[in-house]
PDB file of N, CA and C in Angstrom:
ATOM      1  N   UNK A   1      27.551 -55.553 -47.560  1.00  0.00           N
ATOM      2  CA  UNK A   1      28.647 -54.928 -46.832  1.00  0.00           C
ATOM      3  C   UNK A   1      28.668 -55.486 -45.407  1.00  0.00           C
ATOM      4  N   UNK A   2      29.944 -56.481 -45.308  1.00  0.00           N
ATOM      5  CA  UNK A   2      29.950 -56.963 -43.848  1.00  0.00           C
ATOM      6  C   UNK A   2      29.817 -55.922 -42.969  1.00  0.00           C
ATOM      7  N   UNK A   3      30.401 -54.571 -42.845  1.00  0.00           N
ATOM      8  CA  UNK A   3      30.323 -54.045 -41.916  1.00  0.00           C
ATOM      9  C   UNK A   3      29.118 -52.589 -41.463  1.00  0.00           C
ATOM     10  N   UNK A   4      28.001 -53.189 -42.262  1.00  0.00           N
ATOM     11  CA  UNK A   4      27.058 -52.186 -42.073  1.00  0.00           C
ATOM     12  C   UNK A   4      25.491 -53.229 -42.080  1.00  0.00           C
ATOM     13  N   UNK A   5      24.926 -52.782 -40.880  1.00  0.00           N
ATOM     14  CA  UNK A   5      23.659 -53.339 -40.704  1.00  0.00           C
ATOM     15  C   UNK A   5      22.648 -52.421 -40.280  1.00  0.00           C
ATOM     16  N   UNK A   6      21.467 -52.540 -40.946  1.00  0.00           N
ATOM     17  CA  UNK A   6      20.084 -52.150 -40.982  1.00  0.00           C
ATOM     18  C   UNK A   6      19.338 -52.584 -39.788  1.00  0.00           C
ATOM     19  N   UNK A   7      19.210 -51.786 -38.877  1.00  0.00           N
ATOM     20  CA  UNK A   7      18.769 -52.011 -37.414  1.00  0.00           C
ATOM     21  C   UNK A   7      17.013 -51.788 -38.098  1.00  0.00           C
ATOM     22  N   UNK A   8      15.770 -52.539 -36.945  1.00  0.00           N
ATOM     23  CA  UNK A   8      14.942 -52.470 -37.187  1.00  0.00           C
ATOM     24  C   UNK A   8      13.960 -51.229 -37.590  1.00  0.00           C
ATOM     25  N   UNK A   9      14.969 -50.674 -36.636  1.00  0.00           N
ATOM     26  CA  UNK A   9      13.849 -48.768 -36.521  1.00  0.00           C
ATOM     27  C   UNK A   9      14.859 -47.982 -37.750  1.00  0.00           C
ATOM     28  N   UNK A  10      15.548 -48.932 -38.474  1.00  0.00           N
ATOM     29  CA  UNK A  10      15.773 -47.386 -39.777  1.00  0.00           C
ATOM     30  C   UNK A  10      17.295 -47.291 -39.380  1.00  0.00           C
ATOM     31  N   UNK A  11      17.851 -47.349 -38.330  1.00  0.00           N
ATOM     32  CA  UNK A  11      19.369 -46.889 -37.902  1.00  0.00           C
ATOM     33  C   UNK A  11      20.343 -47.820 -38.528  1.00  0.00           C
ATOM     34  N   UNK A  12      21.550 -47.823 -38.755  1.00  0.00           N
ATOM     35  CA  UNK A  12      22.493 -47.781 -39.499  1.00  0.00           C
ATOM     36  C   UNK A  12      23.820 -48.492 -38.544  1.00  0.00           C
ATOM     37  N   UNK A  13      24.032 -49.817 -38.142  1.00  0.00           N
ATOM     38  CA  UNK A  13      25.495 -50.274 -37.140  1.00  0.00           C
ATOM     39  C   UNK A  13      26.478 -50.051 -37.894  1.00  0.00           C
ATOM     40  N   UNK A  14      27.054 -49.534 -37.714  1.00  0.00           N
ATOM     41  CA  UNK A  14      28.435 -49.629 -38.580  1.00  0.00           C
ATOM     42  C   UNK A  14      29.729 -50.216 -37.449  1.00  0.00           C
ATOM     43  N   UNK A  15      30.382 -51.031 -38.383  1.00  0.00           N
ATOM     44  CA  UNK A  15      31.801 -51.744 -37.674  1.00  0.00           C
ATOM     45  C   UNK A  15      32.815 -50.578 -37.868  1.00  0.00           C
ATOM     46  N   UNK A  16      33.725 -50.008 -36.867  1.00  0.00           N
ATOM     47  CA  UNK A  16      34.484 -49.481 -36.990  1.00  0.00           C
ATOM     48  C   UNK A  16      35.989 -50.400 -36.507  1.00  0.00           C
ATOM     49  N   UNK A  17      36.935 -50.180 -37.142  1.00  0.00           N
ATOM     50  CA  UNK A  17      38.681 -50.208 -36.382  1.00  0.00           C
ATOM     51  C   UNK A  17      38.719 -48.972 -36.431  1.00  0.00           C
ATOM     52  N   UNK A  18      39.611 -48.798 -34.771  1.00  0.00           N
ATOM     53  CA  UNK A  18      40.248 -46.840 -35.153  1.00  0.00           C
ATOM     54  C   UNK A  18      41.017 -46.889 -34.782  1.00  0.00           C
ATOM     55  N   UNK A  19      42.018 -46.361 -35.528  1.00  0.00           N
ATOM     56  CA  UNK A  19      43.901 -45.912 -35.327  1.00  0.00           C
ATOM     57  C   UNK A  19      43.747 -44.836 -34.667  1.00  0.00           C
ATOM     58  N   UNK A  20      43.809 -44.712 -33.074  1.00  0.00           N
ATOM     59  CA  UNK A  20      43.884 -43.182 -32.495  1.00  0.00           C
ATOM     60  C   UNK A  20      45.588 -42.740 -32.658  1.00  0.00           C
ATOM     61  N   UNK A  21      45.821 -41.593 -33.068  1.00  0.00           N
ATOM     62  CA  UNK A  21      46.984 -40.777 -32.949  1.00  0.00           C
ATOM     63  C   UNK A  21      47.137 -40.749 -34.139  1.00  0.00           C
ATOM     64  N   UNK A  22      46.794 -40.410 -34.760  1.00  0.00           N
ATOM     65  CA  UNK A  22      47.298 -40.355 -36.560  1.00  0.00           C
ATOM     66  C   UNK A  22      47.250 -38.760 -36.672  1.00  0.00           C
ATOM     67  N   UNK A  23      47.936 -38.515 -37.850  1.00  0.00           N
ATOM     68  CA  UNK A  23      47.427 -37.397 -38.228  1.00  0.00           C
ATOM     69  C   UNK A  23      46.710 -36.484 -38.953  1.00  0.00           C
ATOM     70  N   UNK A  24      45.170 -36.890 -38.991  1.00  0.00           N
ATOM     71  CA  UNK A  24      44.258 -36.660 -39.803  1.00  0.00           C
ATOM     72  C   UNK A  24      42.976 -37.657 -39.228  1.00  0.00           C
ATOM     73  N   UNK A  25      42.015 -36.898 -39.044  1.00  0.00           N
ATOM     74  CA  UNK A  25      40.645 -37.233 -39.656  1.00  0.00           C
ATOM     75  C   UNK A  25      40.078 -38.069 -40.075  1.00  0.00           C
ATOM     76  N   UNK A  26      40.085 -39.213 -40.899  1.00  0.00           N
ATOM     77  CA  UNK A  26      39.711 -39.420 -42.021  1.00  0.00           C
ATOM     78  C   UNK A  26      39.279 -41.452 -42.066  1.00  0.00           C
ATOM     79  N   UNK A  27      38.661 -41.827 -43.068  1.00  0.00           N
ATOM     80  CA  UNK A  27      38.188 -43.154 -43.224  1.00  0.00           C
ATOM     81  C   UNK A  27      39.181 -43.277 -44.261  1.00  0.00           C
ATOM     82  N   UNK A  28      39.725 -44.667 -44.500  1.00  0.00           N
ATOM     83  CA  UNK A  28      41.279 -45.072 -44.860  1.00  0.00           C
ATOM     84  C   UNK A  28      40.843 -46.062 -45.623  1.00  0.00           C
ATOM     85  N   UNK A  29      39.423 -46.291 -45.871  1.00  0.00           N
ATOM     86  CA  UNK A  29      39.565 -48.217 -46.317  1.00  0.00           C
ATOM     87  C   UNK A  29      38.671 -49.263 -45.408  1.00  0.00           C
ATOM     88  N   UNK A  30      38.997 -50.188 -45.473  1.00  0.00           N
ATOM     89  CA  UNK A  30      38.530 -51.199 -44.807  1.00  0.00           C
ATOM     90  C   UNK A  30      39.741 -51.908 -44.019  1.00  0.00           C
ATOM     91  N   UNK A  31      39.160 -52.702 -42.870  1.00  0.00           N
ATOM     92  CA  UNK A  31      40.334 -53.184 -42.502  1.00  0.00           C
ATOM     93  C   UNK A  31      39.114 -54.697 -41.622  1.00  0.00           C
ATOM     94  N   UNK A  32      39.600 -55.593 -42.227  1.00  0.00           N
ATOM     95  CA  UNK A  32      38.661 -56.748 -42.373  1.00  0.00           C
ATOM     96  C   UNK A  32      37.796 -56.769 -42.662  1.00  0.00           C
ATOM     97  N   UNK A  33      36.585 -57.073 -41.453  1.00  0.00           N
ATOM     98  CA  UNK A  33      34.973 -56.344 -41.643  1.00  0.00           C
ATOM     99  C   UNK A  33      34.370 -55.307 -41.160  1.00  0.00           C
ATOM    100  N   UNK A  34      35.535 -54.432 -40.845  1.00  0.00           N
ATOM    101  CA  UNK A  34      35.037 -52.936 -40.515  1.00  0.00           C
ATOM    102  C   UNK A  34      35.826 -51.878 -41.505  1.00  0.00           C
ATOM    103  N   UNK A  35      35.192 -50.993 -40.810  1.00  0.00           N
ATOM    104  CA  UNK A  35      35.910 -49.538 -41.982  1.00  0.00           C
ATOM    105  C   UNK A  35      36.856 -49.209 -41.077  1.00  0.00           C
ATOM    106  N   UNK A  36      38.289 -48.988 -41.743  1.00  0.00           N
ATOM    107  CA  UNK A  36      39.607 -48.561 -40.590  1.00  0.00           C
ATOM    108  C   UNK A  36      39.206 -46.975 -40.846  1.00  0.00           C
ATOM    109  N   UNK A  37      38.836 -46.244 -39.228  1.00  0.00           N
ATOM    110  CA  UNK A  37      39.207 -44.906 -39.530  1.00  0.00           C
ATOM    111  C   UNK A  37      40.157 -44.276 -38.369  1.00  0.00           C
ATOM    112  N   UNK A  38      40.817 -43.205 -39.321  1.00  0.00           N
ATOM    113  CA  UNK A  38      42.072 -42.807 -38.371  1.00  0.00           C
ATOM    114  C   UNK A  38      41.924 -41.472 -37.534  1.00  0.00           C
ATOM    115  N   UNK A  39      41.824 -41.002 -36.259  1.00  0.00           N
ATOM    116  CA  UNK A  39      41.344 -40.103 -35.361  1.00  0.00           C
ATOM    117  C   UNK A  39      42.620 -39.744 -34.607  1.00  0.00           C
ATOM    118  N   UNK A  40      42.829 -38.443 -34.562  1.00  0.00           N
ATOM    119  CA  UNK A  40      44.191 -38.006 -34.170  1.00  0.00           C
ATOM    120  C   UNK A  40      44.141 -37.443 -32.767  1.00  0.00           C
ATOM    121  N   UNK A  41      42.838 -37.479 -31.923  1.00  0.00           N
ATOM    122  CA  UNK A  41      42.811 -38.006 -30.516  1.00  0.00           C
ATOM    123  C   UNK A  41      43.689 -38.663 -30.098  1.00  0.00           C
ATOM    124  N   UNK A  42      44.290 -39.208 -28.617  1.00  0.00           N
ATOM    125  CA  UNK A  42      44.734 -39.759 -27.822  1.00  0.00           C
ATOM    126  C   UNK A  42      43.990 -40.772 -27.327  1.00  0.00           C
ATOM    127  N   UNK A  43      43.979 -42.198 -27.613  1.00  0.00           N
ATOM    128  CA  UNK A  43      43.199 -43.105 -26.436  1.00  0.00           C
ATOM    129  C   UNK A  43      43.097 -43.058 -25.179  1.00  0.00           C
ATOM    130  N   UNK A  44      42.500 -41.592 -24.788  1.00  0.00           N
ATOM    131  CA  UNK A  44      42.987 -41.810 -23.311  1.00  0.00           C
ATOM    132  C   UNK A  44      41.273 -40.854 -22.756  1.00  0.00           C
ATOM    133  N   UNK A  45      40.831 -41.119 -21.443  1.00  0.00           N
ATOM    134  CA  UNK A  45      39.907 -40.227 -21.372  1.00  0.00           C
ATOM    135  C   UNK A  45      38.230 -40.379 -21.921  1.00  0.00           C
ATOM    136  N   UNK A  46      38.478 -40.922 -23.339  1.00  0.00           N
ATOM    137  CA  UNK A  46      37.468 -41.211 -24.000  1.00  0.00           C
ATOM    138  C   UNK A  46      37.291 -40.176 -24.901  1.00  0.00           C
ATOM    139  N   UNK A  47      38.576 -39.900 -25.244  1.00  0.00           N
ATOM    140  CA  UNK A  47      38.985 -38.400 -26.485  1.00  0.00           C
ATOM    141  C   UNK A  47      38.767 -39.311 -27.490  1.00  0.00           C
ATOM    142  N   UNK A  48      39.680 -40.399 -28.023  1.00  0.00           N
ATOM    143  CA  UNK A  48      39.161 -40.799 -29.089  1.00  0.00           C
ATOM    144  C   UNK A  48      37.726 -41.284 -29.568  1.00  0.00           C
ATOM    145  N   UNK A  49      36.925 -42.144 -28.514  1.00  0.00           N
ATOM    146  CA  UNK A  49      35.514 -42.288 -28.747  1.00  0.00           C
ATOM    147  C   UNK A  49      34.847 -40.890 -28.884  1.00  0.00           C
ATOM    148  N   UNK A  50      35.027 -39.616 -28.089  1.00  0.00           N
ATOM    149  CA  UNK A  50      34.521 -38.306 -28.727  1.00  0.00           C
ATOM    150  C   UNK A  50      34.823 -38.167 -30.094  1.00  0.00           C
ATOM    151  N   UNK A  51      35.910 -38.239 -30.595  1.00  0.00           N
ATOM    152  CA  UNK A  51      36.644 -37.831 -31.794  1.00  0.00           C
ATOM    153  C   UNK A  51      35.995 -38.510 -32.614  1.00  0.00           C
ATOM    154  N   UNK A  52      35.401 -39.660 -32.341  1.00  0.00           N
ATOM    155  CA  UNK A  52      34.552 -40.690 -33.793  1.00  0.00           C
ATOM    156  C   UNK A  52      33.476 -39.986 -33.651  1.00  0.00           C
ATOM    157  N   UNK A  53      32.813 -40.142 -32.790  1.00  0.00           N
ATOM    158  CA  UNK A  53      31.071 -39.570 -32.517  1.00  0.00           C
ATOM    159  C   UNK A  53      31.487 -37.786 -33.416  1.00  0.00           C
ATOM    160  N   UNK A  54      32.137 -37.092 -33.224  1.00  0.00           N
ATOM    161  CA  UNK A  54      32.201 -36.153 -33.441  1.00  0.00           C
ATOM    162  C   UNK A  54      32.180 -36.087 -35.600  1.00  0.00           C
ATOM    163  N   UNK A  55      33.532 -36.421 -35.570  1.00  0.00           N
ATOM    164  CA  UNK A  55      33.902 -37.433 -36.993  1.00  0.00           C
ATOM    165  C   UNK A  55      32.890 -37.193 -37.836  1.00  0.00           C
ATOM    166  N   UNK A  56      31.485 -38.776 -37.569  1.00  0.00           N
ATOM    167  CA  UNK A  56      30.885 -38.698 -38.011  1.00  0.00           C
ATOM    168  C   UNK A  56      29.693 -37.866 -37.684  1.00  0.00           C
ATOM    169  N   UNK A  57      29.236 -36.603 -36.937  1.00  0.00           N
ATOM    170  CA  UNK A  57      27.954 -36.053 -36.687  1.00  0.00           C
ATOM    171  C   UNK A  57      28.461 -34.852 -37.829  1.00  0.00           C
ATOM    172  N   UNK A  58      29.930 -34.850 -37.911  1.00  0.00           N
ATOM    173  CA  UNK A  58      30.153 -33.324 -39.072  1.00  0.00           C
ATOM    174  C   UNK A  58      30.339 -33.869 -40.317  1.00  0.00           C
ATOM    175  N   UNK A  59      30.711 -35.255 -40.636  1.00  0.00           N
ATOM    176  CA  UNK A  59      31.161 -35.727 -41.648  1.00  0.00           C
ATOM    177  C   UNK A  59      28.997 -35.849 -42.496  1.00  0.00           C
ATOM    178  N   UNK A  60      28.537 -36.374 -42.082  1.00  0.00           N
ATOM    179  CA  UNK A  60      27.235 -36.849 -42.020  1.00  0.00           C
ATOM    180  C   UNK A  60      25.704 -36.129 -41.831  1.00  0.00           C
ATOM    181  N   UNK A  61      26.410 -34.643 -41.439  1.00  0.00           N
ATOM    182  CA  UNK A  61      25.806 -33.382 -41.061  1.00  0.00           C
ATOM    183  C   UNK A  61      24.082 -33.946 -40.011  1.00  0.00           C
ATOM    184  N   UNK A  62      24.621 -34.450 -39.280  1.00  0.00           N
ATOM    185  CA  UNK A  62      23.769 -34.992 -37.882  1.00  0.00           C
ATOM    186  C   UNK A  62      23.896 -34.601 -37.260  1.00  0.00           C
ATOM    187  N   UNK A  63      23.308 -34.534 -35.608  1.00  0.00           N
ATOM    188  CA  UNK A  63      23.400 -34.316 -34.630  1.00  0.00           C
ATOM    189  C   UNK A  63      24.181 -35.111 -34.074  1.00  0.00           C
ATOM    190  N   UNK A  64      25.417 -34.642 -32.942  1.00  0.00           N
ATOM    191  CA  UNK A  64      25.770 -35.663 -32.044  1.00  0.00           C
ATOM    192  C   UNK A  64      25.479 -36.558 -31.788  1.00  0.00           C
ATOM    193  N   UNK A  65      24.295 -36.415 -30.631  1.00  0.00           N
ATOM    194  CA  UNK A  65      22.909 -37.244 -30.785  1.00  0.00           C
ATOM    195  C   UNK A  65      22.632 -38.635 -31.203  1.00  0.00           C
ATOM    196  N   UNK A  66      23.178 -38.185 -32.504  1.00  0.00           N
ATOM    197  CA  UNK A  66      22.193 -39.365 -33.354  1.00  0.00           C
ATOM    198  C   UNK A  66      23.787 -40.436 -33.868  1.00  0.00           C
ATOM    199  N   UNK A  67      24.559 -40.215 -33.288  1.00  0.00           N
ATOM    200  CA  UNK A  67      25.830 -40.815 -33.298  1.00  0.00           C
ATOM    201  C   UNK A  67      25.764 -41.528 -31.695  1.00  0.00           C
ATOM    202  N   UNK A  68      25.738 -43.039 -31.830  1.00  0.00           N
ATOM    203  CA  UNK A  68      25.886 -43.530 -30.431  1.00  0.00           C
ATOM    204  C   UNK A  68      26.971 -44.476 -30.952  1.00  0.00           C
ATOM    205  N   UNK A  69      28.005 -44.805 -29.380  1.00  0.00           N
ATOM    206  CA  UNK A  69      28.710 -45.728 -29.305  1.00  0.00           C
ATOM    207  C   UNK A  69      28.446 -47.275 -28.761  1.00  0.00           C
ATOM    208  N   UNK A  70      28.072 -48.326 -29.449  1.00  0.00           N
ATOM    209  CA  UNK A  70      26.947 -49.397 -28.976  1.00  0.00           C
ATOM    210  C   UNK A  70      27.765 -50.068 -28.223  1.00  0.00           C
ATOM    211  N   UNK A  71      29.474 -50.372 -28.554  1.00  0.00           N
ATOM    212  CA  UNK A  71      30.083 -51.527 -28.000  1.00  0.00           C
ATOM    213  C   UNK A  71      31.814 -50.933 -28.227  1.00  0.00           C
ATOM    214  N   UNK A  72      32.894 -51.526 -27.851  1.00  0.00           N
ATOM    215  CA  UNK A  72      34.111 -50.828 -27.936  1.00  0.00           C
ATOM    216  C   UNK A  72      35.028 -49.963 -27.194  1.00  0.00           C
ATOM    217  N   UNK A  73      34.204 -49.386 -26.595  1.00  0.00           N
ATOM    218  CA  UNK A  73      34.635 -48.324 -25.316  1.00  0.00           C
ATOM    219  C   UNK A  73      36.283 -48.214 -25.140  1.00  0.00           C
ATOM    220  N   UNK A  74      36.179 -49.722 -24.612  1.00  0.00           N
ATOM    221  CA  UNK A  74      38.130 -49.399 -24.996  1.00  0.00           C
ATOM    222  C   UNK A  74      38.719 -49.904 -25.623  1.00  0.00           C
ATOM    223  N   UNK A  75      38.513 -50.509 -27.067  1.00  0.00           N
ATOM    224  CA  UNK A  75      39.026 -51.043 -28.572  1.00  0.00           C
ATOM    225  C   UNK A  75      39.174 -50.283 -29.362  1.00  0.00           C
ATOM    226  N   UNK A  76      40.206 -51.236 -30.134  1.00  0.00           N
ATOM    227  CA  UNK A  76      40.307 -50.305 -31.091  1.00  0.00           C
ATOM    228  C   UNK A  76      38.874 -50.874 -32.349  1.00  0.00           C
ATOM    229  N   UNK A  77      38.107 -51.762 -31.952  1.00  0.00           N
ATOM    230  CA  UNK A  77      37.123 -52.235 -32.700  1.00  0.00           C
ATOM    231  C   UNK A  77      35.544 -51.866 -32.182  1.00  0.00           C
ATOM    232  N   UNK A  78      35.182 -51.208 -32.550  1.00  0.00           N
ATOM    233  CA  UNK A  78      33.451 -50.426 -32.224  1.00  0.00           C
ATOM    234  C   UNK A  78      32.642 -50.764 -33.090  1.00  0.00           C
ATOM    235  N   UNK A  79      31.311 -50.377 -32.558  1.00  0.00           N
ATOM    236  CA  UNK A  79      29.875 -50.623 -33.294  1.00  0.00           C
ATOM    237  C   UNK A  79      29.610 -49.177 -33.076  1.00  0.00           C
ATOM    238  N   UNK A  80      29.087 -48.178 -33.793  1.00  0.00           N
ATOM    239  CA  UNK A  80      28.393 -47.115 -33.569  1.00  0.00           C
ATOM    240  C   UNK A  80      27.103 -47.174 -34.388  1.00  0.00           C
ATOM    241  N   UNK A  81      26.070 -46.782 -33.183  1.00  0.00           N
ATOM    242  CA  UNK A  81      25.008 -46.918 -34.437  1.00  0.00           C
ATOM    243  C   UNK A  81      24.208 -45.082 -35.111  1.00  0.00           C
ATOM    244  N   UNK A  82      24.066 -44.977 -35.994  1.00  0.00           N
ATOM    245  CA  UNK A  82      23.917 -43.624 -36.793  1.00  0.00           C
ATOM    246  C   UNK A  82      22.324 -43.737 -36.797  1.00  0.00           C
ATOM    247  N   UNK A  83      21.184 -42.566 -36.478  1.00  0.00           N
ATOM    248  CA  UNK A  83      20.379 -42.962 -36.701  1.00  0.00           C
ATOM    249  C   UNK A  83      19.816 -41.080 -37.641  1.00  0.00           C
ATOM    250  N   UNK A  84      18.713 -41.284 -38.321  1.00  0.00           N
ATOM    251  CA  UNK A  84      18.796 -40.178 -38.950  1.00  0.00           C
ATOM    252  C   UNK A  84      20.011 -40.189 -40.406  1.00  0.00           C
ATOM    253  N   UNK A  85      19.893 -41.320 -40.944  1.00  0.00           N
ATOM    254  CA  UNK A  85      20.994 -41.496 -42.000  1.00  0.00           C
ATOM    255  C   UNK A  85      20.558 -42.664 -42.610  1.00  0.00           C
ATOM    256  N   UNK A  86      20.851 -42.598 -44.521  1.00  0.00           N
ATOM    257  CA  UNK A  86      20.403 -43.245 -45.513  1.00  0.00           C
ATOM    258  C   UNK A  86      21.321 -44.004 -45.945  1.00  0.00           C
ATOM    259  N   UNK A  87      21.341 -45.347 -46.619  1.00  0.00           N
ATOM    260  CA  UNK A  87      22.579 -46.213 -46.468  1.00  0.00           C
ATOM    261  C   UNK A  87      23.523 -45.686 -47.253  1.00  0.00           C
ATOM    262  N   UNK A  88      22.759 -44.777 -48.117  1.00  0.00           N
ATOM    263  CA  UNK A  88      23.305 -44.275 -49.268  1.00  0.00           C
ATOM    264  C   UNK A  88      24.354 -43.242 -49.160  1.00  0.00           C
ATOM    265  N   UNK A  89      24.076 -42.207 -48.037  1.00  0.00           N
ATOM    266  CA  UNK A  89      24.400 -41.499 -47.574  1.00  0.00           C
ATOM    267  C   UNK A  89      26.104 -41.975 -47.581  1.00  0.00           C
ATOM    268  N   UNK A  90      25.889 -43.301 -46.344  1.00  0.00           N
ATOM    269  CA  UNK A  90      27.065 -43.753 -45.653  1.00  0.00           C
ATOM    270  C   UNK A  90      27.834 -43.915 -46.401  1.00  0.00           C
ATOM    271  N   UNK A  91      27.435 -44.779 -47.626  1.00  0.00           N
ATOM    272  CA  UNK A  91      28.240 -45.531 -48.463  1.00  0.00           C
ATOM    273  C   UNK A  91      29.422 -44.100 -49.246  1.00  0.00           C
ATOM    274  N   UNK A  92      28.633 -43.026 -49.841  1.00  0.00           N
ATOM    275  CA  UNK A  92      29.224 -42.101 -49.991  1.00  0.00           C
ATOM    276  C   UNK A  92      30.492 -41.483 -49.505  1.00  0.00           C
ATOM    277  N   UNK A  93      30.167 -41.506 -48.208  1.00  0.00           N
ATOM    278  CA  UNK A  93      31.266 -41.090 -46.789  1.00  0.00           C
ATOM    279  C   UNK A  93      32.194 -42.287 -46.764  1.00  0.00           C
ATOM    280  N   UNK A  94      32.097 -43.600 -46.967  1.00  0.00           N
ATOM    281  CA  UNK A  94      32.962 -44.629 -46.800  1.00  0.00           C
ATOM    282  C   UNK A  94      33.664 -44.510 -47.905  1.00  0.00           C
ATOM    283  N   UNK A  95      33.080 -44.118 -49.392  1.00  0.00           N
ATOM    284  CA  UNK A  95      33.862 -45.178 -50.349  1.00  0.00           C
ATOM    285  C   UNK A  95      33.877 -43.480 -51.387  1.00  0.00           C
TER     286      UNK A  95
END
């Protein structure tokens, strides 16, 4: 899976695209080598980067915490890395 890598200590990079303003929640697919997910935040503020971190800490039943934003800040293309999570897990939540 291009868009998921096995960091040394166990954690989980995942490639994100995110459509902010949609209406819904939700992971849509793929969209090249990331997973397109759609967050009905505003790009503005850093609502939508909350809205992913958030996303996945309830989607994934984690801590905030353990949801970091590595790269992206103001793209619509991110790295978040998940730590406290099994690939297996993810794959579940993606597909």
């Amino acid at each position: 899976m291009p868009y998921l890598q096995t960091q040394p200590d166990g954690s989980l990079l995942l490639s994100l695209y995110v459509q902010p303003r949609s209406g819904q929640n939700a992971i849509v697919g793929l969209h090249g080598d990331a997973v397109k997910l759609r967050i009905n935040a505003p790009p503005v503020d850093g609502k939508a980067n909350k809205a992913v971190i958030a996303f996945f800490a309830k989607a994934l039943k984690i801590p905030k915490s353990a949801v970091t934003l590595r790269s992206g800040q103001q793209s619509r293309m991110k790295k978040i890395l998940l730590s406290g999570v099994d690939e297996e897990q993810l794959r579940g939540l993606i597909e």
